[in-house]
PDB file of N, CA and C in Angstrom:
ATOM      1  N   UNK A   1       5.284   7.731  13.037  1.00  0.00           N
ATOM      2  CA  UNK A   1       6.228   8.102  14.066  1.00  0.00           C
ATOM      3  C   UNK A   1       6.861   9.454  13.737  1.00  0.00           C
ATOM      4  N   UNK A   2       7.482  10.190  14.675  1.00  0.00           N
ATOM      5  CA  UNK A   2       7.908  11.556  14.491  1.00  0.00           C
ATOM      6  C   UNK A   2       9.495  11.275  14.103  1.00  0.00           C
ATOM      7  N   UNK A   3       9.603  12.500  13.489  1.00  0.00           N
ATOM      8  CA  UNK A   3      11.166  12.861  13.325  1.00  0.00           C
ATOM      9  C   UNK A   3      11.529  14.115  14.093  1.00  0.00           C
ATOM     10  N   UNK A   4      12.899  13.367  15.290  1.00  0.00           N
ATOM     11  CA  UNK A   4      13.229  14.738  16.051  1.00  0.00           C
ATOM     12  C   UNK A   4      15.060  15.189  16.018  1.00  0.00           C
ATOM     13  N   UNK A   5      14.739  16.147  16.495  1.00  0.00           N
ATOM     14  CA  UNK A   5      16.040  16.807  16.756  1.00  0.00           C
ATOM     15  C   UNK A   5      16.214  16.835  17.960  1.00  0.00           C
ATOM     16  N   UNK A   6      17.479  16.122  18.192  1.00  0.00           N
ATOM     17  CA  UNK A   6      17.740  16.811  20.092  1.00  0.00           C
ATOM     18  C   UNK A   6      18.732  17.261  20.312  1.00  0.00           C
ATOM     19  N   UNK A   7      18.382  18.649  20.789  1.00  0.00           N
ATOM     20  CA  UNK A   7      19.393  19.333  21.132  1.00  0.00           C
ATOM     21  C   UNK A   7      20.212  18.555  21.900  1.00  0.00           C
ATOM     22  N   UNK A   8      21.546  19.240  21.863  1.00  0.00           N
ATOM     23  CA  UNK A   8      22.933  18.850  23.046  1.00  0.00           C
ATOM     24  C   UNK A   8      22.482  18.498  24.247  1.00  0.00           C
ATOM     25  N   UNK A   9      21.238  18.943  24.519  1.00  0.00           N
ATOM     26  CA  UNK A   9      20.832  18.539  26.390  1.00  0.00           C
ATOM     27  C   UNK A   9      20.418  17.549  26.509  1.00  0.00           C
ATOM     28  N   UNK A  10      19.980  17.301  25.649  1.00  0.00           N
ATOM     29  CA  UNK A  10      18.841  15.940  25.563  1.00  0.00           C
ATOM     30  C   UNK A  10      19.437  14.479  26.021  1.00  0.00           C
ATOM     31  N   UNK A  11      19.107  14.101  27.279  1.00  0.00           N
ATOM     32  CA  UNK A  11      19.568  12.747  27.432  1.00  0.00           C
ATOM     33  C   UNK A  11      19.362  11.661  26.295  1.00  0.00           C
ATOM     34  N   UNK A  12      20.937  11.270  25.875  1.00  0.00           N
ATOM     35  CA  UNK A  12      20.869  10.007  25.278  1.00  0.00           C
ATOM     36  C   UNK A  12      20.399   9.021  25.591  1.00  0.00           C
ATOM     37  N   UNK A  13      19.959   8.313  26.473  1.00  0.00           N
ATOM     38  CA  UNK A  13      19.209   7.494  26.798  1.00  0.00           C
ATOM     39  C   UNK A  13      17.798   7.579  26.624  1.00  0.00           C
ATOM     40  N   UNK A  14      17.156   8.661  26.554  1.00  0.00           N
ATOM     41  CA  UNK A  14      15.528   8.968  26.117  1.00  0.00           C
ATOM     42  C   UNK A  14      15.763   8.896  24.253  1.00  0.00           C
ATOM     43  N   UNK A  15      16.751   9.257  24.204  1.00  0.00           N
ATOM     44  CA  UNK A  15      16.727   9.079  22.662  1.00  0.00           C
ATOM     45  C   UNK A  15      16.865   7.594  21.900  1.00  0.00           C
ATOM     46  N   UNK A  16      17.408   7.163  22.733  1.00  0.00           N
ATOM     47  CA  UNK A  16      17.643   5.524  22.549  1.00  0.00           C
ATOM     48  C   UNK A  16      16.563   4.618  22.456  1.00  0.00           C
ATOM     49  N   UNK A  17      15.386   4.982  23.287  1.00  0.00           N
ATOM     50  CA  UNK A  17      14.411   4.639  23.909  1.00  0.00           C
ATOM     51  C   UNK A  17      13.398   5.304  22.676  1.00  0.00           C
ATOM     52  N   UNK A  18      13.686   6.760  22.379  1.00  0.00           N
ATOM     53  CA  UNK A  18      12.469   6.821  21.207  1.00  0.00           C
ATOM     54  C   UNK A  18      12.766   5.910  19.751  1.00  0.00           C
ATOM     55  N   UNK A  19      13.829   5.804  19.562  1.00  0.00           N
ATOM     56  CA  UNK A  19      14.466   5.352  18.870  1.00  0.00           C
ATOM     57  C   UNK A  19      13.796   3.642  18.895  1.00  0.00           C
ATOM     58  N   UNK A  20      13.998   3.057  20.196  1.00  0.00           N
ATOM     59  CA  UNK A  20      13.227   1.983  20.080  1.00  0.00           C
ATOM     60  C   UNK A  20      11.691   2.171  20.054  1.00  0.00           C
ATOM     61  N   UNK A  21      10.752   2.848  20.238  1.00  0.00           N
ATOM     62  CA  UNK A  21       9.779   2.885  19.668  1.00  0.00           C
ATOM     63  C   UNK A  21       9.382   3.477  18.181  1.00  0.00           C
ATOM     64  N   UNK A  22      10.433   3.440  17.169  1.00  0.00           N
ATOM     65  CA  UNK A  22      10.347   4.030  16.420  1.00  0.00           C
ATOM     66  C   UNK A  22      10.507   5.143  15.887  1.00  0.00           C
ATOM     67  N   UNK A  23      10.432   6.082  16.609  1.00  0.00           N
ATOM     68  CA  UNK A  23      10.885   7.585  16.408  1.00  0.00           C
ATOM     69  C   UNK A  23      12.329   7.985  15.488  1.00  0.00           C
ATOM     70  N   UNK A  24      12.389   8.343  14.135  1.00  0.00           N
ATOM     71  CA  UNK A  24      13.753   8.715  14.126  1.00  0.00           C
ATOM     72  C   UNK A  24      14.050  10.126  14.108  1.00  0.00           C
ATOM     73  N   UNK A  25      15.213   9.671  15.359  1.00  0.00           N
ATOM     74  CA  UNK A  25      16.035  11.043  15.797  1.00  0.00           C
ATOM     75  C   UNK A  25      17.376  10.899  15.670  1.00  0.00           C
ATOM     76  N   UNK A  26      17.607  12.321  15.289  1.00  0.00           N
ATOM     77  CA  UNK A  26      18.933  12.970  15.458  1.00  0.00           C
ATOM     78  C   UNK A  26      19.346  13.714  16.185  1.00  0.00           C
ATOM     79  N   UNK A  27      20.529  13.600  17.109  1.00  0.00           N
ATOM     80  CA  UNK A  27      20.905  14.323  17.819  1.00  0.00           C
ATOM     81  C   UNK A  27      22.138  15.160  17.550  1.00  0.00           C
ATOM     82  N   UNK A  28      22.522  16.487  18.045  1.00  0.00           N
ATOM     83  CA  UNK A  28      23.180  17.275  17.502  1.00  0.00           C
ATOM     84  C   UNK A  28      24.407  17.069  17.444  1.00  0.00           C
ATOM     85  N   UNK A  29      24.587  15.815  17.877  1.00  0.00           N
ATOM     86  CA  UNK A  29      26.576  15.503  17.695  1.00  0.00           C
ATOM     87  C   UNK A  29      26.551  14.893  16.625  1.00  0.00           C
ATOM     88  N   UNK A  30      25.282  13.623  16.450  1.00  0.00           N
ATOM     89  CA  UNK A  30      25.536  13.123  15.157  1.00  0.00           C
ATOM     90  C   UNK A  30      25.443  14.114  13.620  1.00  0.00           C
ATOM     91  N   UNK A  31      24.822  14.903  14.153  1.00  0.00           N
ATOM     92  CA  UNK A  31      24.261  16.047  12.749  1.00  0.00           C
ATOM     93  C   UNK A  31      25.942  17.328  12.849  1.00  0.00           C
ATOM     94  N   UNK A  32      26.706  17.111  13.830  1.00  0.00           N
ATOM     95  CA  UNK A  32      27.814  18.159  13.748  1.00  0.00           C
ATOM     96  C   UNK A  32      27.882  19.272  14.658  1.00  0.00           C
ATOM     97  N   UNK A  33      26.489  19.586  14.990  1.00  0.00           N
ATOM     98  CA  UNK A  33      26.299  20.556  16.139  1.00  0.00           C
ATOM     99  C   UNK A  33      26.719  21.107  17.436  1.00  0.00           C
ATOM    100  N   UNK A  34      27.282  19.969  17.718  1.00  0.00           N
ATOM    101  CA  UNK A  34      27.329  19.861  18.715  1.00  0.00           C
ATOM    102  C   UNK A  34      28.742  21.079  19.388  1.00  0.00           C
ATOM    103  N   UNK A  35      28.187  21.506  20.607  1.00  0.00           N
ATOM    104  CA  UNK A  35      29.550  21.658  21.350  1.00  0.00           C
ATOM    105  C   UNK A  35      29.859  22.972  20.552  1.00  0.00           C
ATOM    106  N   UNK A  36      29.083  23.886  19.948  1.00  0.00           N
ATOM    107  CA  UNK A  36      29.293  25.208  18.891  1.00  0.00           C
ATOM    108  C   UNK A  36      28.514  26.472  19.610  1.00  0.00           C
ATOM    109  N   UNK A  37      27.861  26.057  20.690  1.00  0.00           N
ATOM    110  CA  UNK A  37      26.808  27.709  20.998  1.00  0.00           C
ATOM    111  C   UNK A  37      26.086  27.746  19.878  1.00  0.00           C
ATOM    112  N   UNK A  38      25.279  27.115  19.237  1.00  0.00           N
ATOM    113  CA  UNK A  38      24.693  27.410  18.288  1.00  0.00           C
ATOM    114  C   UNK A  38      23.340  28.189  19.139  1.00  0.00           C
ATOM    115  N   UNK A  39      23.177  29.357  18.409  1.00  0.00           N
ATOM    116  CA  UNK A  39      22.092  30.084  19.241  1.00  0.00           C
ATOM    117  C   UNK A  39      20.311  29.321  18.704  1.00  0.00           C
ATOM    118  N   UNK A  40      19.598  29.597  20.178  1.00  0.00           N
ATOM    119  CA  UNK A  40      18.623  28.765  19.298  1.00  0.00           C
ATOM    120  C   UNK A  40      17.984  28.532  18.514  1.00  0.00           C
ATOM    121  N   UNK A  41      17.362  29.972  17.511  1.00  0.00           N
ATOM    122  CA  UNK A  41      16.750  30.073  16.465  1.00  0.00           C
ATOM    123  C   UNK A  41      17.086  29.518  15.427  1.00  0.00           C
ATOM    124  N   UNK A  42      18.433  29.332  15.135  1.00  0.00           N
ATOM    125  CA  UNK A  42      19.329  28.446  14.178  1.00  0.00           C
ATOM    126  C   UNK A  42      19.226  27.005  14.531  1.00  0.00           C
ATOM    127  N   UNK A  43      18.723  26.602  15.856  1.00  0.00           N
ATOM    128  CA  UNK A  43      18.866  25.109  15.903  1.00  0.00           C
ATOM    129  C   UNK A  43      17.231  25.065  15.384  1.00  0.00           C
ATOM    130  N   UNK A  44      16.579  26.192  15.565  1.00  0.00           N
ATOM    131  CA  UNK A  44      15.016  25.632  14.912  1.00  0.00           C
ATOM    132  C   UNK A  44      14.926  25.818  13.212  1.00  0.00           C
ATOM    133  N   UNK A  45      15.933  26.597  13.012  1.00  0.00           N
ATOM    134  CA  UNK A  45      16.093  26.750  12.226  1.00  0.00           C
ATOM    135  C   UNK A  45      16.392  25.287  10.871  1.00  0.00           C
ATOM    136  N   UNK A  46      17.410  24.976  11.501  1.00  0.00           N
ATOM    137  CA  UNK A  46      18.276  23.501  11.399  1.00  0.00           C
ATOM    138  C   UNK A  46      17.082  22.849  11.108  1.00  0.00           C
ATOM    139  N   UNK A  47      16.756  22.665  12.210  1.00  0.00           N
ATOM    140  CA  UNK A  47      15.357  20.905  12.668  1.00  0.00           C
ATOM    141  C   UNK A  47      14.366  21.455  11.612  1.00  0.00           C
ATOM    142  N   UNK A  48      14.053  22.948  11.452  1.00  0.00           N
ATOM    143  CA  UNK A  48      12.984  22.659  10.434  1.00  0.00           C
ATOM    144  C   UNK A  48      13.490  22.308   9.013  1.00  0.00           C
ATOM    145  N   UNK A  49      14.541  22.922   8.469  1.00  0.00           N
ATOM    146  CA  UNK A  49      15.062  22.719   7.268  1.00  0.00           C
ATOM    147  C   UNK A  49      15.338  20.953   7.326  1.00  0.00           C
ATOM    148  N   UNK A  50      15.624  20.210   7.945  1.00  0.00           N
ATOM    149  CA  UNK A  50      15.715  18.537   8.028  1.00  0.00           C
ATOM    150  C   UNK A  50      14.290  18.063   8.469  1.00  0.00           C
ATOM    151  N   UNK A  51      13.048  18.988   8.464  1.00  0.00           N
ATOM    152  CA  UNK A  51      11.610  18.516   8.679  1.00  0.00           C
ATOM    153  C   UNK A  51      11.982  17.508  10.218  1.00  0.00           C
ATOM    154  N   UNK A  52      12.258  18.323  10.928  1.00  0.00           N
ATOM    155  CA  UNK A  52      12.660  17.521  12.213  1.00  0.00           C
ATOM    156  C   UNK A  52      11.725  18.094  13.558  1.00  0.00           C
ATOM    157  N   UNK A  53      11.176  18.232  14.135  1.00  0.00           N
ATOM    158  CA  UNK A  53      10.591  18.598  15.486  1.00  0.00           C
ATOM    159  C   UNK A  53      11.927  18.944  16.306  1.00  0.00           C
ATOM    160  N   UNK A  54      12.110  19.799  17.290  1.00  0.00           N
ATOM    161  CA  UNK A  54      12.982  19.881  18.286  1.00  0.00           C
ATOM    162  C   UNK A  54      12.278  19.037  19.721  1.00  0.00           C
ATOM    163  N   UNK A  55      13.624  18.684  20.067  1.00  0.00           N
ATOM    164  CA  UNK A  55      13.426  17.824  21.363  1.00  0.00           C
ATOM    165  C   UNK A  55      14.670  18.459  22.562  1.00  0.00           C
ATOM    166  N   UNK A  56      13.501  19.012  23.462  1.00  0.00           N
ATOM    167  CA  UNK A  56      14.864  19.809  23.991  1.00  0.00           C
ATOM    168  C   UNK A  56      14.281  19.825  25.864  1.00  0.00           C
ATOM    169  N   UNK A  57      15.640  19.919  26.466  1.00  0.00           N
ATOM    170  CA  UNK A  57      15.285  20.098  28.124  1.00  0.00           C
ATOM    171  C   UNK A  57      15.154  21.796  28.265  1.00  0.00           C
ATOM    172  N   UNK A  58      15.468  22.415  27.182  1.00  0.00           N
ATOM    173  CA  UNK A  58      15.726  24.113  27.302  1.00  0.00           C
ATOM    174  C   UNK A  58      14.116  24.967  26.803  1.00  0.00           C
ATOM    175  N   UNK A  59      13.482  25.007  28.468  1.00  0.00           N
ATOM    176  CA  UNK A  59      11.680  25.269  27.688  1.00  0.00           C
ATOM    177  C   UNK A  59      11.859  26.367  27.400  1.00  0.00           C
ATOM    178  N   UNK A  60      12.381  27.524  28.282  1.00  0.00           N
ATOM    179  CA  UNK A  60      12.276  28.911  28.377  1.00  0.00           C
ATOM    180  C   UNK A  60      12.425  28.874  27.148  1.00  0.00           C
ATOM    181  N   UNK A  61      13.797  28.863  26.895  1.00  0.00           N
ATOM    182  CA  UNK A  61      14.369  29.592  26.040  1.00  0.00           C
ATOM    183  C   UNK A  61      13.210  29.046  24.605  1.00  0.00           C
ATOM    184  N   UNK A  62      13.120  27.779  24.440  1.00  0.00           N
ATOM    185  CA  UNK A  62      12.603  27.064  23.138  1.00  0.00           C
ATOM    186  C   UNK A  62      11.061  27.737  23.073  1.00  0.00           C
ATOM    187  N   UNK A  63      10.343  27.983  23.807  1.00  0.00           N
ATOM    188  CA  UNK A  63       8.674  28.268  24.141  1.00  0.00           C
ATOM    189  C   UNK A  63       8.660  29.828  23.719  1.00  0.00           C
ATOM    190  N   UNK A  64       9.661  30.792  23.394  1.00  0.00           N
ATOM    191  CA  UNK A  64       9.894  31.869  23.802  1.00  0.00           C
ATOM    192  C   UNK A  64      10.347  31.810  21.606  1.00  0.00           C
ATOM    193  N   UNK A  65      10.985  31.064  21.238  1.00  0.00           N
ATOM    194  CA  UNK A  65      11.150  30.825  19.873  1.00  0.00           C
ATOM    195  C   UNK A  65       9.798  30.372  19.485  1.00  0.00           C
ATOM    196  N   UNK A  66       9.129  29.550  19.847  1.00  0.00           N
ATOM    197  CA  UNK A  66       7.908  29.527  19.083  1.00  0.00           C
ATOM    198  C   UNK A  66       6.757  30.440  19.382  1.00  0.00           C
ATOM    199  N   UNK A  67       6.663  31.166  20.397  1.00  0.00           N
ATOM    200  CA  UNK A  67       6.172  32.501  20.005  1.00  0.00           C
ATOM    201  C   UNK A  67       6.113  33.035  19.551  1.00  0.00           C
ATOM    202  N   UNK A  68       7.433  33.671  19.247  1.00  0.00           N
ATOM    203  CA  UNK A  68       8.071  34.593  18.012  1.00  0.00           C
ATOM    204  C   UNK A  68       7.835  33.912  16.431  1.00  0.00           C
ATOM    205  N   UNK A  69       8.155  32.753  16.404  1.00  0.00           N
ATOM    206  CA  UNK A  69       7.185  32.243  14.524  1.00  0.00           C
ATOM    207  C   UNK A  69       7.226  30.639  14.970  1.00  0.00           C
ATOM    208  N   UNK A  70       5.610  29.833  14.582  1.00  0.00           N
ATOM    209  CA  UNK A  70       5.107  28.980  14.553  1.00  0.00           C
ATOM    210  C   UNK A  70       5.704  28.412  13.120  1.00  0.00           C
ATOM    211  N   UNK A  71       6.394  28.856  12.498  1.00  0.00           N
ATOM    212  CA  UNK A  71       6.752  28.418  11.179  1.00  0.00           C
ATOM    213  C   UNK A  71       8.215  27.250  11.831  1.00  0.00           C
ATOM    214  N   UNK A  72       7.357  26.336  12.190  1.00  0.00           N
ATOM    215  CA  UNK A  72       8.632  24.928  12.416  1.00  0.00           C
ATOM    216  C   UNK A  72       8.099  23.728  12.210  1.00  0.00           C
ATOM    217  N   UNK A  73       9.173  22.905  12.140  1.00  0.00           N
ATOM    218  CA  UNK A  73       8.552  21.806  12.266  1.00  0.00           C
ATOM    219  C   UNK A  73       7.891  20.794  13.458  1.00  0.00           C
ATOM    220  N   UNK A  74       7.929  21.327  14.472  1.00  0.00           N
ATOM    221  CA  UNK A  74       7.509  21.072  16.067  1.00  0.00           C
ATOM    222  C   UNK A  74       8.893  21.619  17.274  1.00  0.00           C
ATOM    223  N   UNK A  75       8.315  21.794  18.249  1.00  0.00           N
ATOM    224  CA  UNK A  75       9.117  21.848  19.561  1.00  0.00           C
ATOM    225  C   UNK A  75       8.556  21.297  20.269  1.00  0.00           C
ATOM    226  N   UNK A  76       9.282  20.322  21.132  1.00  0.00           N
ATOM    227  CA  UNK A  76       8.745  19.512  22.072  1.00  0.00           C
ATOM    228  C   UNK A  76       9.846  19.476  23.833  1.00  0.00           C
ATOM    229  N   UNK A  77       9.217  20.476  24.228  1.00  0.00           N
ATOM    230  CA  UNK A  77       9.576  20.824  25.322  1.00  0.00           C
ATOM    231  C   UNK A  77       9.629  19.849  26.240  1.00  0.00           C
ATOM    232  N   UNK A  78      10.795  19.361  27.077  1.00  0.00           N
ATOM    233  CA  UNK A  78      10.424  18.322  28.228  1.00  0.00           C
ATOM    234  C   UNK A  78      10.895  19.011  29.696  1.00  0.00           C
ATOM    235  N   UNK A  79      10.508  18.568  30.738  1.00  0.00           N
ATOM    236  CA  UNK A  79      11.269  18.472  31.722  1.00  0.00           C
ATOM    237  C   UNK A  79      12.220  17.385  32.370  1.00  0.00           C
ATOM    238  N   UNK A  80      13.273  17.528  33.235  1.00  0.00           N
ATOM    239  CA  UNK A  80      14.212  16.516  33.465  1.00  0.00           C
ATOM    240  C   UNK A  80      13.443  15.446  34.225  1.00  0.00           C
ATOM    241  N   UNK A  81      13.711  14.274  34.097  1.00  0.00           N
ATOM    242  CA  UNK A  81      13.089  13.397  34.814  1.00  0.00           C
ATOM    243  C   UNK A  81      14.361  12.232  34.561  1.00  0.00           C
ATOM    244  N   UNK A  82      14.871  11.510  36.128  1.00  0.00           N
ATOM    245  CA  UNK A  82      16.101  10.296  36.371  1.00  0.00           C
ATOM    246  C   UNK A  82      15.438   9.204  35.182  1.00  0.00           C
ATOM    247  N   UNK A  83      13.516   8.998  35.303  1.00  0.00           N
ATOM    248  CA  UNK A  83      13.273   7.475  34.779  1.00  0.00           C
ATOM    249  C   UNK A  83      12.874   7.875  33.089  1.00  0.00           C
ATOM    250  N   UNK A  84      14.437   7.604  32.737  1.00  0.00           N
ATOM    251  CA  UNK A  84      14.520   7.928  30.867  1.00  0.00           C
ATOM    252  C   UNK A  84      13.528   7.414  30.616  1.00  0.00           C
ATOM    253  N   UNK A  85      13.324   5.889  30.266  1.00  0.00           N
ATOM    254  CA  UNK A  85      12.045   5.081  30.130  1.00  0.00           C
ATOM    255  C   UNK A  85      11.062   5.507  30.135  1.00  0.00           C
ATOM    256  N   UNK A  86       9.957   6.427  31.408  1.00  0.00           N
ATOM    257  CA  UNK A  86       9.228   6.814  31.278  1.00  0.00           C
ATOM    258  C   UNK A  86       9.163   8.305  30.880  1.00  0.00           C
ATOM    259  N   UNK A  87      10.289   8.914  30.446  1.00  0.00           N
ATOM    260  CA  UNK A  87      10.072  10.307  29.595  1.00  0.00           C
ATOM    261  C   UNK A  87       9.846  10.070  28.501  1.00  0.00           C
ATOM    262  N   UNK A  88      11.082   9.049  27.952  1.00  0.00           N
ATOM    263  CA  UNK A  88      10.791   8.965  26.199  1.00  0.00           C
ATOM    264  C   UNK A  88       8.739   8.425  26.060  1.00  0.00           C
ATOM    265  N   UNK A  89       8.345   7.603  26.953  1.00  0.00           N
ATOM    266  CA  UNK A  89       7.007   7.059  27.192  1.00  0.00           C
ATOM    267  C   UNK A  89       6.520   8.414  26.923  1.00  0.00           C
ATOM    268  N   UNK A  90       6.291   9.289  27.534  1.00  0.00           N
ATOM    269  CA  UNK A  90       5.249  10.521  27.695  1.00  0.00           C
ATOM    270  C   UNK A  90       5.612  10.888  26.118  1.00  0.00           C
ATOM    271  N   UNK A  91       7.327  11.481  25.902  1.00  0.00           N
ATOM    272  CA  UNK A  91       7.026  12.239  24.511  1.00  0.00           C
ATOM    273  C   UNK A  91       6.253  10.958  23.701  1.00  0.00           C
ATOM    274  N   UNK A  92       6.886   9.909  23.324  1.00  0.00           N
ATOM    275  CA  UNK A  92       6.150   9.281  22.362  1.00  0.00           C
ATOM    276  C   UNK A  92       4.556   9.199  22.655  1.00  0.00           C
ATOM    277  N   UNK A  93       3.870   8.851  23.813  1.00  0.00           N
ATOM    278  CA  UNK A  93       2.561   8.979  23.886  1.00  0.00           C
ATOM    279  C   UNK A  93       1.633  10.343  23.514  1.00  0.00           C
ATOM    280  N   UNK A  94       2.180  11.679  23.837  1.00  0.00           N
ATOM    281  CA  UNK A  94       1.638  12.605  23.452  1.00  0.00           C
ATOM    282  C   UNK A  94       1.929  13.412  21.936  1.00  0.00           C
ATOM    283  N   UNK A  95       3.007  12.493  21.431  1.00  0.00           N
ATOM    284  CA  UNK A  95       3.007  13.514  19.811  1.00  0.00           C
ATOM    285  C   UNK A  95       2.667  12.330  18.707  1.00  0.00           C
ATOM    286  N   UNK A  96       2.349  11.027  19.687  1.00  0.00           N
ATOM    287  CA  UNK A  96       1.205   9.920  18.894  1.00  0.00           C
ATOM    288  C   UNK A  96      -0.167  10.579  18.730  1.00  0.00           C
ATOM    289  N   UNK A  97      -0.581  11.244  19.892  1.00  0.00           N
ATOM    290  CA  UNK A  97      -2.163  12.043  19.692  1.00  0.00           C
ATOM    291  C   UNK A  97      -1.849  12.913  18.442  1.00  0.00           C
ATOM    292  N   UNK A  98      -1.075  13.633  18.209  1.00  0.00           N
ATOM    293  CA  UNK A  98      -0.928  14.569  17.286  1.00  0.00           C
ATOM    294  C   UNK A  98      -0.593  14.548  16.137  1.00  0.00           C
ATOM    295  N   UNK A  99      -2.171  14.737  15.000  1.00  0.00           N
ATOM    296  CA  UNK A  99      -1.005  13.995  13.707  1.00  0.00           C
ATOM    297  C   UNK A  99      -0.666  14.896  12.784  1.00  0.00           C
ATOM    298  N   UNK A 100      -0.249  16.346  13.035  1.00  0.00           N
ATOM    299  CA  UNK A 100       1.081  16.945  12.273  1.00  0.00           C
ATOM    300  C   UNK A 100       1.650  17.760  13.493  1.00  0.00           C
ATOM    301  N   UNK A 101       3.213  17.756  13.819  1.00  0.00           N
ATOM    302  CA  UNK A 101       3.808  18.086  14.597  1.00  0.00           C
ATOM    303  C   UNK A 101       4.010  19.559  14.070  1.00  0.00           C
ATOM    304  N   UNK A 102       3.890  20.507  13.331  1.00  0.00           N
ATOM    305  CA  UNK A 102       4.799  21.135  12.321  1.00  0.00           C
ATOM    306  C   UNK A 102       3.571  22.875  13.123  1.00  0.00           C
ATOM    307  N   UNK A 103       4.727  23.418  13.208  1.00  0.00           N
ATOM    308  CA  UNK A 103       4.102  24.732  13.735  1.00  0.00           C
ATOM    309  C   UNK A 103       3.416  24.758  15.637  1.00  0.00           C
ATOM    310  N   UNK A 104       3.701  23.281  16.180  1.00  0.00           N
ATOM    311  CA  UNK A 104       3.434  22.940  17.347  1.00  0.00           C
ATOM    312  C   UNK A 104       4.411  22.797  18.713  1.00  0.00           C
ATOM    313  N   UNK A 105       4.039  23.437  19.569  1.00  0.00           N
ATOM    314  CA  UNK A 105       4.576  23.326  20.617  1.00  0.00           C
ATOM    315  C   UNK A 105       3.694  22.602  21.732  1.00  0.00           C
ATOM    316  N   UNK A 106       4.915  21.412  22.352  1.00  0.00           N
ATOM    317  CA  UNK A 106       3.957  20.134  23.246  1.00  0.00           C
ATOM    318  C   UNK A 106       5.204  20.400  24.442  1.00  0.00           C
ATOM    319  N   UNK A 107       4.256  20.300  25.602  1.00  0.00           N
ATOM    320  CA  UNK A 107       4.812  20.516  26.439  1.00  0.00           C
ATOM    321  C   UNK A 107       4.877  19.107  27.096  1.00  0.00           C
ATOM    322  N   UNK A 108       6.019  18.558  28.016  1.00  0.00           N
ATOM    323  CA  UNK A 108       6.156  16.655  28.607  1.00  0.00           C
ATOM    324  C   UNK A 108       6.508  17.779  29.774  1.00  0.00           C
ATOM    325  N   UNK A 109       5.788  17.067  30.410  1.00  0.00           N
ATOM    326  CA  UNK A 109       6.759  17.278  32.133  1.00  0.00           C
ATOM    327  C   UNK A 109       6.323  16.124  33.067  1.00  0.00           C
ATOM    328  N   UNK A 110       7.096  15.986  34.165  1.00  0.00           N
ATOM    329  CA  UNK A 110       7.459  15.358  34.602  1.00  0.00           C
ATOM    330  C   UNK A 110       6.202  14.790  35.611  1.00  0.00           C
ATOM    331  N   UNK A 111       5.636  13.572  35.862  1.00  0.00           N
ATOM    332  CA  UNK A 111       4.794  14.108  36.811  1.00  0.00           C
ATOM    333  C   UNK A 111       4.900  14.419  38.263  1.00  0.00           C
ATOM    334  N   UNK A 112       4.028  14.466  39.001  1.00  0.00           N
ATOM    335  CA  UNK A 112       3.934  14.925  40.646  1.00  0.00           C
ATOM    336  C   UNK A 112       4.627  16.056  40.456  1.00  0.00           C
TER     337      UNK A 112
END
């Protein structure tokens, strides 16, 4: 199972949900983060130094950091979607195919 980071955007409820499939995550209030402007390179920064993947609703900006250096421990880009249930479903189904997250960017979106 993966270890993630979710940024401040990240619905708690998808995290709850990876969480019940196993996934352990941290999210940035529990880690202190929270609520600081932390700019983003420092939050990849963060997640890689805790060997964490990022889990974030912010693609631009996050897709645009792993361009610039593949040196992370994953980014996992989502789009917003109401049915939590079936988002946390997609991330956990697609970074199950993948077995090292680390220097990777996975894109979840939503379908239709």
């Amino acid at each position: 199972m993966a270890r993630f980071y979710s940024n401040e955007n990240f619905p708690y409820p998808v995290v709850l949900e990876l969480r019940r499939l196993g996934h352990d995550v941290l999210t940035s209030m529990e880690a202190g983060q929270a609520n600081q402007g932390i700019p983003d390179d420092q939050v990849v920064a963060f997640a890689t130094r805790s060997d964490r993947a990022v889990l974030t609703l912010n693609r631009r900006h996050f897709h645009r950091e792993h361009a610039r250096s593949m040196d992370h421990a994953g980014i996992v880009t989502c789009t917003t979607d109401a049915d939590y249930l079936q988002m946390a479903r997609r991330v956990h189904d697609a970074v199950n195919r993948i077995p090292n997250l680390h220097g990777q960017l996975v894109k979840i979106t939503r379908p239709g």
